[in-house]
PDB file of N, CA and C in Angstrom:
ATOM      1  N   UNK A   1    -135.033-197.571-205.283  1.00  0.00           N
ATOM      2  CA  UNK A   1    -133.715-197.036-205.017  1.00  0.00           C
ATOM      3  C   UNK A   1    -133.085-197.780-203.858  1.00  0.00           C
ATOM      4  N   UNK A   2    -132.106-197.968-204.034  1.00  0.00           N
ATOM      5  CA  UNK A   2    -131.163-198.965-202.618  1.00  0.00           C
ATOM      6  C   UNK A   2    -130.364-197.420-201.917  1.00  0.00           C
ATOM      7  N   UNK A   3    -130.260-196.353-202.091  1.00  0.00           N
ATOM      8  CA  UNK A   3    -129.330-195.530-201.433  1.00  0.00           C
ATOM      9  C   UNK A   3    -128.143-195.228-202.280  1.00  0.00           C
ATOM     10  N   UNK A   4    -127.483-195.586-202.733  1.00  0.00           N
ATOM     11  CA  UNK A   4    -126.323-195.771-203.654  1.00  0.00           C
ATOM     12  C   UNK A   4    -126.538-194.475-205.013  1.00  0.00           C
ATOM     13  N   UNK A   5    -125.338-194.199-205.136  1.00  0.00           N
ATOM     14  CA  UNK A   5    -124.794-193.045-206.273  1.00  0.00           C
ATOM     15  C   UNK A   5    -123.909-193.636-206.863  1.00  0.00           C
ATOM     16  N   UNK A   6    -123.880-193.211-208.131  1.00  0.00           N
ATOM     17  CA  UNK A   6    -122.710-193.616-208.849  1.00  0.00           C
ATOM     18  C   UNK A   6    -121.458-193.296-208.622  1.00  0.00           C
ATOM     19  N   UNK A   7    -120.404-193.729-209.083  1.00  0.00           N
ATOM     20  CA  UNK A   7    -118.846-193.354-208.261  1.00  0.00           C
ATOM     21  C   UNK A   7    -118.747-192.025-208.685  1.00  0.00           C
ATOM     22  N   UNK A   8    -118.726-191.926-210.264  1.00  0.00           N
ATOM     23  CA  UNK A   8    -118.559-190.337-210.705  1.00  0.00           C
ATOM     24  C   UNK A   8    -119.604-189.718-209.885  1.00  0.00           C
ATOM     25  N   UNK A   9    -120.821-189.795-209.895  1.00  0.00           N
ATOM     26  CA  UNK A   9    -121.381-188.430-209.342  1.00  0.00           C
ATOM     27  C   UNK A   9    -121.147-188.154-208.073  1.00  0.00           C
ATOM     28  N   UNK A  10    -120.418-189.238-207.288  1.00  0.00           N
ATOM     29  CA  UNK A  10    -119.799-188.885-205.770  1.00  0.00           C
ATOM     30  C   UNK A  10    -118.523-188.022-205.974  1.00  0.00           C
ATOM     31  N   UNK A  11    -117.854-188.369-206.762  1.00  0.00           N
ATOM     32  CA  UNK A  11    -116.396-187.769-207.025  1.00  0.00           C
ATOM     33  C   UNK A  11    -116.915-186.602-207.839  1.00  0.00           C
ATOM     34  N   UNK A  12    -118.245-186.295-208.364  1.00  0.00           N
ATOM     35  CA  UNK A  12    -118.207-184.707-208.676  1.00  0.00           C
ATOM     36  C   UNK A  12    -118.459-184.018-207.580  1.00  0.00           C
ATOM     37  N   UNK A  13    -119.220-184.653-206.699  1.00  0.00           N
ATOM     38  CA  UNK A  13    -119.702-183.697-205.668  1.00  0.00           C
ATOM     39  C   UNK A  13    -118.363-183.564-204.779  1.00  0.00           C
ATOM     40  N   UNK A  14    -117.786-184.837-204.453  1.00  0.00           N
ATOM     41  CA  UNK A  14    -116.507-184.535-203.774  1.00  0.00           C
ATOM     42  C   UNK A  14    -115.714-183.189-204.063  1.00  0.00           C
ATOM     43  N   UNK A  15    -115.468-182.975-205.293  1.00  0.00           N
ATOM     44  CA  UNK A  15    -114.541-181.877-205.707  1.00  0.00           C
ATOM     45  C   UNK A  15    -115.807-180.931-205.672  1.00  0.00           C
ATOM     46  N   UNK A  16    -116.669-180.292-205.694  1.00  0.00           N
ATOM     47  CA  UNK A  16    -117.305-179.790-205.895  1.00  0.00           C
ATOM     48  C   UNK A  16    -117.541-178.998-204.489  1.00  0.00           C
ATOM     49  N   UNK A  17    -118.035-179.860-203.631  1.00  0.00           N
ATOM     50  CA  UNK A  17    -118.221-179.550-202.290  1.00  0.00           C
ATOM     51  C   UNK A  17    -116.914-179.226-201.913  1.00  0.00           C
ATOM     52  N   UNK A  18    -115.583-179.443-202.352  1.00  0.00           N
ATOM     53  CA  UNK A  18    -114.095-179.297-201.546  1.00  0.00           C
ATOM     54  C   UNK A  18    -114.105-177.764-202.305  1.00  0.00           C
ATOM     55  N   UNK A  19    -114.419-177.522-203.284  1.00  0.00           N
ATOM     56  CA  UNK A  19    -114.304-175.804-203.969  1.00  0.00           C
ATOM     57  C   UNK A  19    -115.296-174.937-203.037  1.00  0.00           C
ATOM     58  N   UNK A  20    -116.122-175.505-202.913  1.00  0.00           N
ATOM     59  CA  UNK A  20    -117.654-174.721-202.106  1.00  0.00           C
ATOM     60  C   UNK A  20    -116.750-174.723-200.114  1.00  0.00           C
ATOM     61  N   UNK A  21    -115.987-175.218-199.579  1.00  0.00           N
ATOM     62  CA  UNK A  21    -115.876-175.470-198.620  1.00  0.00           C
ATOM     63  C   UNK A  21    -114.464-174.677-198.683  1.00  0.00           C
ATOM     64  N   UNK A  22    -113.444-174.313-199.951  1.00  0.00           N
ATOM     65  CA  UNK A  22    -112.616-173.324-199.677  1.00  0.00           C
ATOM     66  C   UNK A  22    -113.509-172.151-199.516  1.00  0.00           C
ATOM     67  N   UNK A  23    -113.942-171.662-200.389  1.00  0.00           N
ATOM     68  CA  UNK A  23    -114.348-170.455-200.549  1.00  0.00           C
ATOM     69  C   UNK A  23    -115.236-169.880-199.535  1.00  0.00           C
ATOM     70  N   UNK A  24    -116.114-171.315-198.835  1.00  0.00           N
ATOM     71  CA  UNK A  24    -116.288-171.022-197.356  1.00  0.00           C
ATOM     72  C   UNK A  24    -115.504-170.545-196.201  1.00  0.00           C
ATOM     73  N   UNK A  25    -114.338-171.121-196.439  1.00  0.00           N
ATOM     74  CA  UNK A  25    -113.442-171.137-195.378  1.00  0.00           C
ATOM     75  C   UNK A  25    -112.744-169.421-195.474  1.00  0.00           C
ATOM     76  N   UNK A  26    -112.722-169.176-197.199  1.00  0.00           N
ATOM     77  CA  UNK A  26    -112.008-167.513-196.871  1.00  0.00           C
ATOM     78  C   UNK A  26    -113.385-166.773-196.846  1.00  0.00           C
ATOM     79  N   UNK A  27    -113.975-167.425-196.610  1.00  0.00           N
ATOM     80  CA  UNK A  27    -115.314-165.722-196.148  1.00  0.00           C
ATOM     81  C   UNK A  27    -115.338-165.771-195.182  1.00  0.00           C
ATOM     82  N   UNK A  28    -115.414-167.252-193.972  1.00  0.00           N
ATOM     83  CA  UNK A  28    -114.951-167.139-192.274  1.00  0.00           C
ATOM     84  C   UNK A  28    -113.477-166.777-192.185  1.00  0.00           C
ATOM     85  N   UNK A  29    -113.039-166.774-192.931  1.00  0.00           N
ATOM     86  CA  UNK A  29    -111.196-166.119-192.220  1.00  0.00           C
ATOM     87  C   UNK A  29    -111.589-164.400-192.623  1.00  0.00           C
ATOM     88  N   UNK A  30    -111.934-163.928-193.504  1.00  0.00           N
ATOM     89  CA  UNK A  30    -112.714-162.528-193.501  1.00  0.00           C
ATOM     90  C   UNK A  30    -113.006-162.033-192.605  1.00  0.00           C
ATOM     91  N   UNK A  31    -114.413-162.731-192.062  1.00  0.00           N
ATOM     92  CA  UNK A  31    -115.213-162.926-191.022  1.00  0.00           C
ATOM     93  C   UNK A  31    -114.572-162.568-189.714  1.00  0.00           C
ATOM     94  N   UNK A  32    -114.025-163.287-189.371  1.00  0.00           N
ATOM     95  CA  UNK A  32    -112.959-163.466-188.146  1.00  0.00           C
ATOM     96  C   UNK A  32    -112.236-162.327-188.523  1.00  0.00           C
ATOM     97  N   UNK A  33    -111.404-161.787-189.411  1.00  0.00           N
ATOM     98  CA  UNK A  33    -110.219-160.433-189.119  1.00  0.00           C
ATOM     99  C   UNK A  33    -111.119-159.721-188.998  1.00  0.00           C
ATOM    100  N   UNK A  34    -112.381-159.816-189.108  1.00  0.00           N
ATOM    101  CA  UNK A  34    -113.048-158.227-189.169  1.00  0.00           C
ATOM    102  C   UNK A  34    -113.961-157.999-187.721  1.00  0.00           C
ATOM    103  N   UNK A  35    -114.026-159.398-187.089  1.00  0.00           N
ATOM    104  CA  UNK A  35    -114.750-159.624-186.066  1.00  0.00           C
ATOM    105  C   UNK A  35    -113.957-159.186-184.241  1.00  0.00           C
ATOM    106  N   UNK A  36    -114.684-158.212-183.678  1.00  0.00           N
ATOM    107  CA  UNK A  36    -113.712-158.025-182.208  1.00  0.00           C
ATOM    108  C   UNK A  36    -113.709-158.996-181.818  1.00  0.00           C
ATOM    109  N   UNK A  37    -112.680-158.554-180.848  1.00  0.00           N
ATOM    110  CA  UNK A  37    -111.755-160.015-179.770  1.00  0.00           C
ATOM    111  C   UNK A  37    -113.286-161.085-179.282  1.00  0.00           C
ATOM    112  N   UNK A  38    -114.350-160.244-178.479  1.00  0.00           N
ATOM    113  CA  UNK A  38    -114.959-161.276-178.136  1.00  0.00           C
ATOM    114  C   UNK A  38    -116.063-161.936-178.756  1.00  0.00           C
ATOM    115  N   UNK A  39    -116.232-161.826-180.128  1.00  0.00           N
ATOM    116  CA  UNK A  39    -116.878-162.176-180.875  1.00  0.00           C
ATOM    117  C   UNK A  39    -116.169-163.336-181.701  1.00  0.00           C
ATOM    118  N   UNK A  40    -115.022-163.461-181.985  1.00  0.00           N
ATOM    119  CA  UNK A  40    -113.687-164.421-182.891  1.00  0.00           C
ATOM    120  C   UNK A  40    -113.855-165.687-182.267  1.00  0.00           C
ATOM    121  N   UNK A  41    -114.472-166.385-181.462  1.00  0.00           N
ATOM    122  CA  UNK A  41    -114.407-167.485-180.925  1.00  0.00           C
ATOM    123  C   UNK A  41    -115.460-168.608-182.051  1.00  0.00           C
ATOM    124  N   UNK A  42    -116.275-167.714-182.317  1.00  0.00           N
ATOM    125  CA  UNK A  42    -116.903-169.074-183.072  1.00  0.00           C
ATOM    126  C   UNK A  42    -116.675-168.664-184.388  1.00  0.00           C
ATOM    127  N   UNK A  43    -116.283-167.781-185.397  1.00  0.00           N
ATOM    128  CA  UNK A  43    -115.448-167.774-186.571  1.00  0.00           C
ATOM    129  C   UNK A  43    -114.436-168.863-186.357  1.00  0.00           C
ATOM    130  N   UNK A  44    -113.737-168.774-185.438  1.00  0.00           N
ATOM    131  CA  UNK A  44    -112.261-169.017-185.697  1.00  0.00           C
ATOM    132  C   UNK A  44    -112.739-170.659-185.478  1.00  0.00           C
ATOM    133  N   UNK A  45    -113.305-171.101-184.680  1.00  0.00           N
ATOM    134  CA  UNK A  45    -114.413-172.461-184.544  1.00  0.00           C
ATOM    135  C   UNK A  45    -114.558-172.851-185.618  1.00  0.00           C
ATOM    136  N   UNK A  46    -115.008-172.293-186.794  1.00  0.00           N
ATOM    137  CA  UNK A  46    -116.168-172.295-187.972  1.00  0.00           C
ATOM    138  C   UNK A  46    -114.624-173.059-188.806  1.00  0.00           C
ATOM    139  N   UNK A  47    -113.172-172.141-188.813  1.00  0.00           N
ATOM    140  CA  UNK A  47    -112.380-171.913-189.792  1.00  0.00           C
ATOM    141  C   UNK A  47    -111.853-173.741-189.628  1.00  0.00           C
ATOM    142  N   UNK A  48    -111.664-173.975-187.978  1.00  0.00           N
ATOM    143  CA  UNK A  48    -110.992-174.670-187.556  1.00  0.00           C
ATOM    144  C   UNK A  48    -111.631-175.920-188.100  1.00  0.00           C
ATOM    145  N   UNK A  49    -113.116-176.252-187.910  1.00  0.00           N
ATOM    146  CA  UNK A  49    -114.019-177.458-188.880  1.00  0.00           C
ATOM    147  C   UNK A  49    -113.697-177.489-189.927  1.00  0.00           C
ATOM    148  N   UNK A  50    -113.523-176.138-190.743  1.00  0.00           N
ATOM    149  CA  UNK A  50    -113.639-176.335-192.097  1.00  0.00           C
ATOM    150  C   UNK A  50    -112.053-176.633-193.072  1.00  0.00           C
ATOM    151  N   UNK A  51    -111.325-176.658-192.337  1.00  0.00           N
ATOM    152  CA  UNK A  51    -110.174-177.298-192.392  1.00  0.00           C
ATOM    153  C   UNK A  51    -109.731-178.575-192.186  1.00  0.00           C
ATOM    154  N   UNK A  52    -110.642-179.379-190.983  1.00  0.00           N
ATOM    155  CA  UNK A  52    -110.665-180.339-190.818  1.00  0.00           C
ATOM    156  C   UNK A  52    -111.247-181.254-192.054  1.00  0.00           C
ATOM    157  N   UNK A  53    -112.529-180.704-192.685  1.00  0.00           N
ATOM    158  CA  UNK A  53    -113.226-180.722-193.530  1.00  0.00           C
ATOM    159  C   UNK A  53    -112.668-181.491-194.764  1.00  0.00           C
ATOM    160  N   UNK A  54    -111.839-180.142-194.957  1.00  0.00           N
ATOM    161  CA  UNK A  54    -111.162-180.145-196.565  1.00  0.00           C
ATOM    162  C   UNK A  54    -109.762-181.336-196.626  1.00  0.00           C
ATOM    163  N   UNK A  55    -109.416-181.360-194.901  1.00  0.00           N
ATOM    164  CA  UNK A  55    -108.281-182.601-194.763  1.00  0.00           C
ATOM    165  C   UNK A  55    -109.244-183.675-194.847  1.00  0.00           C
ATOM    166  N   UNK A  56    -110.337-184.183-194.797  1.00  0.00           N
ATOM    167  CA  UNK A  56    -110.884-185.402-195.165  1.00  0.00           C
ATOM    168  C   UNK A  56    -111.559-184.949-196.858  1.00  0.00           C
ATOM    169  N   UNK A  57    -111.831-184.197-197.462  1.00  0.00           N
ATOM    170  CA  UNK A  57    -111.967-184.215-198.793  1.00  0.00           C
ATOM    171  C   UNK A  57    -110.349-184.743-199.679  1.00  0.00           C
ATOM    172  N   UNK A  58    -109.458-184.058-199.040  1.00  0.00           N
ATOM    173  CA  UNK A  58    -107.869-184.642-199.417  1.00  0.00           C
ATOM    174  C   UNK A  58    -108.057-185.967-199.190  1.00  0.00           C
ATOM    175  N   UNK A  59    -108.520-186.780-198.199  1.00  0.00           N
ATOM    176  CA  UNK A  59    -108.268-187.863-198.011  1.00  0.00           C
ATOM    177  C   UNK A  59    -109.011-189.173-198.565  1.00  0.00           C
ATOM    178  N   UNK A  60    -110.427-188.588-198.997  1.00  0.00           N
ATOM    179  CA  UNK A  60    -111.161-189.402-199.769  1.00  0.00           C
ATOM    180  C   UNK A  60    -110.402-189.338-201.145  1.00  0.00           C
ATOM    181  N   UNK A  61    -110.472-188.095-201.599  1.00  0.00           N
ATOM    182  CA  UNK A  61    -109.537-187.620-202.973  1.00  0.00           C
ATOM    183  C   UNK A  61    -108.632-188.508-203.240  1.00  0.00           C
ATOM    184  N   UNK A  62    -107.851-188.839-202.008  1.00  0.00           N
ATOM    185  CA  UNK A  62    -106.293-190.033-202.649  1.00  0.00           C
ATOM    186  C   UNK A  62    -106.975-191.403-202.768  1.00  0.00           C
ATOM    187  N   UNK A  63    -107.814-191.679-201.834  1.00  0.00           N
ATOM    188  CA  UNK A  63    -108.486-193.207-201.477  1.00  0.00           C
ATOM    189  C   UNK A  63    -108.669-193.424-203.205  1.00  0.00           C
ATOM    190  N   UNK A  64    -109.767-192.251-204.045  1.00  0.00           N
ATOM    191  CA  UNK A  64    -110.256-192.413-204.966  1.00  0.00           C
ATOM    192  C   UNK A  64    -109.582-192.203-206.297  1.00  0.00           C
ATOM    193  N   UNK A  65    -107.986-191.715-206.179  1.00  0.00           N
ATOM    194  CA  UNK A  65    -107.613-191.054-207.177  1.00  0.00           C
ATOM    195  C   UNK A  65    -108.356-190.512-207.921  1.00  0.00           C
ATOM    196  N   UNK A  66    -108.302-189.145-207.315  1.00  0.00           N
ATOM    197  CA  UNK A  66    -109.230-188.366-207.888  1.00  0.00           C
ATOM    198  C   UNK A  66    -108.501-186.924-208.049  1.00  0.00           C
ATOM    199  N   UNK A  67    -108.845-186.344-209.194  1.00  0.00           N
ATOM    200  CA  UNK A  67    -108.197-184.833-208.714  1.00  0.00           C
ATOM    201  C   UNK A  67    -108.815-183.762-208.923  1.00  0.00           C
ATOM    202  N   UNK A  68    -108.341-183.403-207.976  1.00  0.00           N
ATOM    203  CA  UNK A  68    -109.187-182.484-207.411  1.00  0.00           C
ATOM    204  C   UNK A  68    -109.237-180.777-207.964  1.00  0.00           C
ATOM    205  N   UNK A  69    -108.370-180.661-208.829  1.00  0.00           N
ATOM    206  CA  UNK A  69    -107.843-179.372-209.590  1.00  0.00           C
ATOM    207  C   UNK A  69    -108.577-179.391-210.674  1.00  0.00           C
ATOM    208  N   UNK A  70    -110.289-179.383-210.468  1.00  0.00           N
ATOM    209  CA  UNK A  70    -111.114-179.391-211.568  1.00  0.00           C
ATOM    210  C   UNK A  70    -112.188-177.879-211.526  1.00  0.00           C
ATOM    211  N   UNK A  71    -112.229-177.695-212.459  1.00  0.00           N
ATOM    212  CA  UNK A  71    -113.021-176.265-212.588  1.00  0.00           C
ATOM    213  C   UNK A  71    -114.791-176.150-211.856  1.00  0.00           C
ATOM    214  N   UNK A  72    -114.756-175.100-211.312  1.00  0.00           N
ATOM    215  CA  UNK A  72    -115.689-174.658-210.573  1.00  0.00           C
ATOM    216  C   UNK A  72    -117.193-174.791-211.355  1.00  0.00           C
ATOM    217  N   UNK A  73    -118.274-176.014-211.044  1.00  0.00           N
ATOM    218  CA  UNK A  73    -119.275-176.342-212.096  1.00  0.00           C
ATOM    219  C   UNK A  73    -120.059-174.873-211.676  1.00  0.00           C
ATOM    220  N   UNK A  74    -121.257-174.337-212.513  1.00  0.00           N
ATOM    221  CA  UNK A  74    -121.965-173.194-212.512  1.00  0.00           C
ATOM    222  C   UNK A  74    -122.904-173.295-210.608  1.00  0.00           C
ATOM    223  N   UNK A  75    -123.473-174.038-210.359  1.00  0.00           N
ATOM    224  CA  UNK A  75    -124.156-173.999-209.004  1.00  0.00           C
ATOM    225  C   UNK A  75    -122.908-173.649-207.643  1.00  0.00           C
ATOM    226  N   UNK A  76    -121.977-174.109-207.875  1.00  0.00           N
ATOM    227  CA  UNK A  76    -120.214-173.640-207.141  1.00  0.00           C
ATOM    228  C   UNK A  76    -119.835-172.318-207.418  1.00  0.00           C
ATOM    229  N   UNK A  77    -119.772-171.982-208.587  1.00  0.00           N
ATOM    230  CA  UNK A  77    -119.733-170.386-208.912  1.00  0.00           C
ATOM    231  C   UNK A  77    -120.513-169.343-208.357  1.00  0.00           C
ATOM    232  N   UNK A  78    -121.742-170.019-208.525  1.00  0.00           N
ATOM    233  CA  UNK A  78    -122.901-169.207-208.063  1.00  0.00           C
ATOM    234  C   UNK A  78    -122.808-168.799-206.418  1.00  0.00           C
ATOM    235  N   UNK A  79    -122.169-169.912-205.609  1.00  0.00           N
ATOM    236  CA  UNK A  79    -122.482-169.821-204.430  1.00  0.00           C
ATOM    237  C   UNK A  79    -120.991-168.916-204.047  1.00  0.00           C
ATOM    238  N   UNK A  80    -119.611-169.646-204.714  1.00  0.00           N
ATOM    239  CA  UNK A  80    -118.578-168.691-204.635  1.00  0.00           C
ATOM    240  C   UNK A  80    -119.252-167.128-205.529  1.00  0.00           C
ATOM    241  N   UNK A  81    -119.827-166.807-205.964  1.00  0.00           N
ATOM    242  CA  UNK A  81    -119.927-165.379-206.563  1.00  0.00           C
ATOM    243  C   UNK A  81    -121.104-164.746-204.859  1.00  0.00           C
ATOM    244  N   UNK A  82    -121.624-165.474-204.488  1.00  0.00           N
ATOM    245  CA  UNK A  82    -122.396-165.138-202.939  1.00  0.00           C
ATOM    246  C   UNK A  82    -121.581-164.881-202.022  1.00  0.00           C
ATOM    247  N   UNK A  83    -120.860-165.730-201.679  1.00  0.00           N
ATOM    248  CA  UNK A  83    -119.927-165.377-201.042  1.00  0.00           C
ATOM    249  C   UNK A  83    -118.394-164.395-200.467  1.00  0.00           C
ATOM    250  N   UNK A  84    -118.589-164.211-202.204  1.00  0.00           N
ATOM    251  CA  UNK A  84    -117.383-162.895-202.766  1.00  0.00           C
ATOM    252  C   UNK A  84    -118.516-161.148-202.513  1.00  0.00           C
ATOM    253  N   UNK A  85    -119.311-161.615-201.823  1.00  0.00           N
ATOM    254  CA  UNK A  85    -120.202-160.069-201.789  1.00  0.00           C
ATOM    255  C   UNK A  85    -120.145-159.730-200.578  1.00  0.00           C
TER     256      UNK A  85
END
């Protein structure tokens, strides 16, 4: 093995990981409204990465023309259906 992935299976995980990293992001914005004043500092931390996050998944996304409005594969579901509990 040299290290290397194929382009598609990077660009599945790309979109893949960008669905897994919303659905992250609304269980820490949850998180945070439900969390007192002095506890909200590292939610709101958590929200602030994971935004940063998803602005570099946008940004690989254009590099690659890629789009990103692709359906949630079953291991993404699974973890968004974890997360929805």
């Amino acid at each position: 093995r040299d290290g290397t992935i194929a382009d598609q299976d990077f660009n599945r995980w790309l979109v893949q990981d960008a669905l897994f990293v919303r659905d992250l992001l609304t269980f820490q914005a949850r998180l945070l409204a439900r969390a007192e004043r002095p506890a909200q500092t590292a939610p709101a931390a958590g929200c602030a990465a994971l935004v940063s996050e998803l602005d570099w998944f946008d940004e690989q996304a254009a590099a690659r023309a890629i789009d990103m409005n692709q359906p949630a594969l079953p291991a993404t579901l699974a973890y968004r259906e974890l997360l929805a509990q």
